[in-house]
Protein backbone atom coordinates (compact mmCIF):
# COMPACT_ATOMS: atom_id res chain seq x y z
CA UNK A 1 -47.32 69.99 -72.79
CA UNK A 2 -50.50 70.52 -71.11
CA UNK A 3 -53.64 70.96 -73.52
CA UNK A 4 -57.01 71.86 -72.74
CA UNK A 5 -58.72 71.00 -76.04
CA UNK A 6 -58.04 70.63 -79.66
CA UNK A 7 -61.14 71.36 -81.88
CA UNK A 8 -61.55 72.31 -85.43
CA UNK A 9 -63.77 75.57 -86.11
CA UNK A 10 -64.06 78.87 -88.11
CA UNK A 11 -60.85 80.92 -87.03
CA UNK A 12 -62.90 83.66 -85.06
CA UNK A 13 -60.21 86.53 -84.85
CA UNK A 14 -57.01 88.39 -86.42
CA UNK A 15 -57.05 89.06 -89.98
CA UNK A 16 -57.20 85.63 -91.04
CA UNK A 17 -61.03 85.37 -89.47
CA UNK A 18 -63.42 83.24 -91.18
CA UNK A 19 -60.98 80.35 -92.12
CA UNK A 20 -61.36 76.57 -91.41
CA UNK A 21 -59.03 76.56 -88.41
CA UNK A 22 -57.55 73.35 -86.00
CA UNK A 23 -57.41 75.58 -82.04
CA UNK A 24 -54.81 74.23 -80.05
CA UNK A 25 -55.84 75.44 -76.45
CA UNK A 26 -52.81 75.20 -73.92
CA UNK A 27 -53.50 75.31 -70.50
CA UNK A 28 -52.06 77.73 -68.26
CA UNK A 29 -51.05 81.36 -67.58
CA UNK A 30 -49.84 83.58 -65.49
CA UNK A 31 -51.44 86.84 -66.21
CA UNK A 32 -54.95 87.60 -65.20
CA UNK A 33 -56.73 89.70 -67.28
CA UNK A 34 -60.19 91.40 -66.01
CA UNK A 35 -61.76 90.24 -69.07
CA UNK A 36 -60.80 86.65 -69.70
CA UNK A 37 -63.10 84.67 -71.42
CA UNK A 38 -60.97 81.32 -71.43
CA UNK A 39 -60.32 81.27 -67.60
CA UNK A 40 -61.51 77.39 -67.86
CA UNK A 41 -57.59 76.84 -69.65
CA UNK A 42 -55.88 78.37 -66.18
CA UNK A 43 -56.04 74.75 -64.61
CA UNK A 44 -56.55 71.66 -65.34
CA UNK A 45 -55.85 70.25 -69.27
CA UNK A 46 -54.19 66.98 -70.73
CA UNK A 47 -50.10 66.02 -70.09
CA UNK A 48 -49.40 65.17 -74.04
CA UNK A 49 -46.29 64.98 -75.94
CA UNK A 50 -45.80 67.34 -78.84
CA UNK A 51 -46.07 64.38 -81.44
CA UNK A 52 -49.59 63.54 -80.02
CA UNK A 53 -50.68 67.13 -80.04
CA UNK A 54 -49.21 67.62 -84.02
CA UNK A 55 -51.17 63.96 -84.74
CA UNK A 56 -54.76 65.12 -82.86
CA UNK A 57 -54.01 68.05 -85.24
CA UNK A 58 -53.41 66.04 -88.67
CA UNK A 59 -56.58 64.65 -87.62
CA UNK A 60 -59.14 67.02 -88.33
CA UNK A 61 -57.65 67.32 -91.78
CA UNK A 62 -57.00 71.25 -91.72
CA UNK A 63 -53.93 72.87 -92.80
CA UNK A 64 -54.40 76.20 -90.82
CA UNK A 65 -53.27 75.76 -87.34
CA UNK A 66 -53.73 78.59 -84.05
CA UNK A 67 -51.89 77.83 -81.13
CA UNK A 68 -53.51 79.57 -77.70
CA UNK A 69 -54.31 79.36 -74.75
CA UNK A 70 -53.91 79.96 -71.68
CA UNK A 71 -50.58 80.94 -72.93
CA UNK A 72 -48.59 78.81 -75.67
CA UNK A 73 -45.31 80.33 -74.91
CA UNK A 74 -45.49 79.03 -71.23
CA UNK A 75 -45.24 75.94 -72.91
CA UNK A 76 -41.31 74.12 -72.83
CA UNK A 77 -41.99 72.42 -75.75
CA UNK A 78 -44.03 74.75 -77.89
CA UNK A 79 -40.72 75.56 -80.12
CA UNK A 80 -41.00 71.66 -81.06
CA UNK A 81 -44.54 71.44 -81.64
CA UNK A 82 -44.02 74.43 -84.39
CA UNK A 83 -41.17 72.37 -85.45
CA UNK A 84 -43.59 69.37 -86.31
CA UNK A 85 -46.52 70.97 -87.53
CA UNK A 86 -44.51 72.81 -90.25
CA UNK A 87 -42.79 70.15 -91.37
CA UNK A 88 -45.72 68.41 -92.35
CA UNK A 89 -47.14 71.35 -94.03
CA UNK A 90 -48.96 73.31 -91.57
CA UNK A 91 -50.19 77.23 -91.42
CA UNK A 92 -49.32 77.53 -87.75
CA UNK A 93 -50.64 80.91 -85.85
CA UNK A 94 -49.46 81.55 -82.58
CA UNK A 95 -51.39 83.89 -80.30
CA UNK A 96 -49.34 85.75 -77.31
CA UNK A 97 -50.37 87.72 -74.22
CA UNK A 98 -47.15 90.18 -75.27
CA UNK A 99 -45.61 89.27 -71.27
CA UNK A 100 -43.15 85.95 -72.89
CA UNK A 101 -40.43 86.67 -75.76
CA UNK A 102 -41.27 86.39 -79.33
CA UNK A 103 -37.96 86.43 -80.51
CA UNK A 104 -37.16 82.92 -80.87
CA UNK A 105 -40.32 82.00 -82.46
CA UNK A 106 -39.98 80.60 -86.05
CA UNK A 107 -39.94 83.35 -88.59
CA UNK A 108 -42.42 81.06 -90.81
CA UNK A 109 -45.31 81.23 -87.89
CA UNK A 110 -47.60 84.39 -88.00
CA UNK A 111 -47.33 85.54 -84.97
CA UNK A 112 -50.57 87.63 -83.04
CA UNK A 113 -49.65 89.47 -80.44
CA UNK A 114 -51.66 91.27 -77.74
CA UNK A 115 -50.85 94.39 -76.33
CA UNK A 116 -52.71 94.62 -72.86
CA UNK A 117 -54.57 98.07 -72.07
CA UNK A 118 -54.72 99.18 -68.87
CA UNK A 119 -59.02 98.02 -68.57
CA UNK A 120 -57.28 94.10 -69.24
CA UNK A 121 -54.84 94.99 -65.07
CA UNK A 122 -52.21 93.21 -66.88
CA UNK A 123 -50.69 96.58 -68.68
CA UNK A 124 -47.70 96.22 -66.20
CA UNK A 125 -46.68 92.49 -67.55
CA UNK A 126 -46.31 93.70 -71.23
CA UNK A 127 -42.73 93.14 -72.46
CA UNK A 128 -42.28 95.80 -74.86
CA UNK A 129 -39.31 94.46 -76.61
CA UNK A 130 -41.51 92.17 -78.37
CA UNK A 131 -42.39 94.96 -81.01
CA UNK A 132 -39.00 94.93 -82.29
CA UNK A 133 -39.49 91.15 -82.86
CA UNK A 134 -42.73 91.51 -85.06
CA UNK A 135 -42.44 90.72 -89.02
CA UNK A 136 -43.73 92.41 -92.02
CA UNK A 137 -46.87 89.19 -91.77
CA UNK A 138 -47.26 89.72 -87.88
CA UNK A 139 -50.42 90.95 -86.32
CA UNK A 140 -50.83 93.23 -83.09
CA UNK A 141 -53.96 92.94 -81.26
CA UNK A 142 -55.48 95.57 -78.58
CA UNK A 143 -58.55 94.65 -76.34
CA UNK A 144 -60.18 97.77 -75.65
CA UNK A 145 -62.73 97.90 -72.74
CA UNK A 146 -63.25 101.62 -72.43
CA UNK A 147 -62.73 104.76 -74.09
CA UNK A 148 -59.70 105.47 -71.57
CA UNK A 149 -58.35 102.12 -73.17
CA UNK A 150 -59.03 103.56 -76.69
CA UNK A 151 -56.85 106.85 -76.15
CA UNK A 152 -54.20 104.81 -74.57
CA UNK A 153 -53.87 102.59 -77.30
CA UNK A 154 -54.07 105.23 -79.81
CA UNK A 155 -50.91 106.98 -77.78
CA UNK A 156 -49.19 103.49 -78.36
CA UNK A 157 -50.04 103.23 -82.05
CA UNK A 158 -48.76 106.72 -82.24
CA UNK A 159 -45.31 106.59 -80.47
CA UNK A 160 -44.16 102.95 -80.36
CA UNK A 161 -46.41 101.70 -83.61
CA UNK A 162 -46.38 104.23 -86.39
CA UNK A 163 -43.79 102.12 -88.46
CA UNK A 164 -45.65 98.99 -87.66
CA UNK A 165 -45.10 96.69 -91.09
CA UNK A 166 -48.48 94.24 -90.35
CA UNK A 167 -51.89 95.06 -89.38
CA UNK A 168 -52.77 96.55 -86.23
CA UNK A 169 -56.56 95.46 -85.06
CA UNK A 170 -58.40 96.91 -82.27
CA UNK A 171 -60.78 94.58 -80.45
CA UNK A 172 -63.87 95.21 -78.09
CA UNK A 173 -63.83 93.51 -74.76
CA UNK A 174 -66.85 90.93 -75.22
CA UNK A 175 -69.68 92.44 -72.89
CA UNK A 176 -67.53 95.34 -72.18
CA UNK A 177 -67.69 97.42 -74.96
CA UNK A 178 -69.80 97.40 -77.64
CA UNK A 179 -68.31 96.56 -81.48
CA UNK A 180 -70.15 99.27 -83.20
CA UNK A 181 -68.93 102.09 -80.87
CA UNK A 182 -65.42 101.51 -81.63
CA UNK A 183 -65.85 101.07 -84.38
CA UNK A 184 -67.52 104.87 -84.82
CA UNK A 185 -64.39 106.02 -82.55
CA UNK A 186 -61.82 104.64 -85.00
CA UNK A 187 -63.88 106.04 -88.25
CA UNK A 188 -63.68 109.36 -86.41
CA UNK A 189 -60.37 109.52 -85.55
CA UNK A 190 -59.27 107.74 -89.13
CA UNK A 191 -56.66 105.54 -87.46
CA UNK A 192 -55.06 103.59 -89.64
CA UNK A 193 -56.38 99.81 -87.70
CA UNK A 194 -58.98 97.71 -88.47
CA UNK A 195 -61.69 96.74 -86.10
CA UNK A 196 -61.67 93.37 -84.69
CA UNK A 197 -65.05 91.55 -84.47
CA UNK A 198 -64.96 88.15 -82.22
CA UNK A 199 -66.87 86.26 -84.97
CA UNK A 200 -67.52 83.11 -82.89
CA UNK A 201 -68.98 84.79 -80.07
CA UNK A 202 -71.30 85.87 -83.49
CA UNK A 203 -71.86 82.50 -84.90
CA UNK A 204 -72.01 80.58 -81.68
CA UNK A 205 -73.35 82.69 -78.94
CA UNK A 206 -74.50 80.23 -76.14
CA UNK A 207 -71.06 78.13 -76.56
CA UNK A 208 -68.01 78.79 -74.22
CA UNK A 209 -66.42 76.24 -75.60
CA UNK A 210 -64.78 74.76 -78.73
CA UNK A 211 -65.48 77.56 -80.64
């Protein structure tokens, strides 16, 4: 596997925000979006073996584990690294770009998955089948740059979403779009989301990194 940092913080999105979180950042991925703010985890990163990535993690002492990126699931050994870290008693997180399948994915891991607008270029990638993958605990993430972004991902909530079991959240791109106005579009409309604040880019402004 190839690993671009493991760090404990504050888990800074999804519903489970605010918790004492071990980030495992995977290097590597193939789509490109306009907005990126981790483009430092396209190259580069550590060769390690899942058992040294599940030990770095057992480390820090936190139960609560994210795996990211890049993209975890362009990982060949991801499945075994879940394998470990729930076996020794691990929350494990994984967060998706939506383009790799879901499907075989432990049922005990929470699984976040991004659904790319059309302001991220990467719309195109998203494999759609994924949805029918999601579980009743299973989150579903939109970036929104724009209000064209906002009324496509309000058709999407509408036609391919309305039976959705888990939270929805709807995200503003960070120096895109500000928080507070989508917020005041989704109180509007009433949709049935909840907004998604990036709460380490709150705590920690001036750090790219390891947060």
């Amino acid at each position: 596997m190839k690993v671009t940092e493991i760090y404990a913080s504050l888990l800074g999105e999804s519903t489970e925000s605010g918790r004492p979180c071990v980030l495992v950042r995977f290097t590597g991925c193939s789509l490109r979006c306009r907005y990126c703010d981790t483009s430092y985890a396209f190259r580069g990163g550590e060769e390690m073996a899942p058992e040294e990535v599940a030990g770095r993690v057992r480390a820090h002492g936190i139960d609560l584990v994210l795996l990211t990126g890049g993209e975890p699931l362009e990982q060949e050994e991801l499945h075994r690294l879940i394998e470990i870290l729930l076996g020794r008693g691990h929350e494990v997180l994984v967060e998706t770009g939506g383009h790799r399948p879901i499907e075989t994915i432990d049922p005990r891991v929470l699984k976040i998955l991004d659904i790319k607008c059309p302001g991220s270029g990467q719309s195109d990638a998203m494999l759609w089948s994924n949805l029918d993958a999601l579980g009743p605990r299973d989150e579903v993430k939109f970036v929104i740059v724009d209000r064209a972004d906002y009324e496509w991902a309000k058709r999407v909530l509408a036609k391919r979403l309305r039976g959705a079991r888990g939270p929805v959240l709807f995200s503003a791109a960070h120096g895109r779009l500000a928080p507070a106005e989508l917020g005041g579009w989704i109180l509007e409309d009433r949709l049935p989301v909840r907004l998604g604040v990036q709460l380490h880019r709150i705590l920690w402004p001036d750090r790219e990194r390891g947060v």
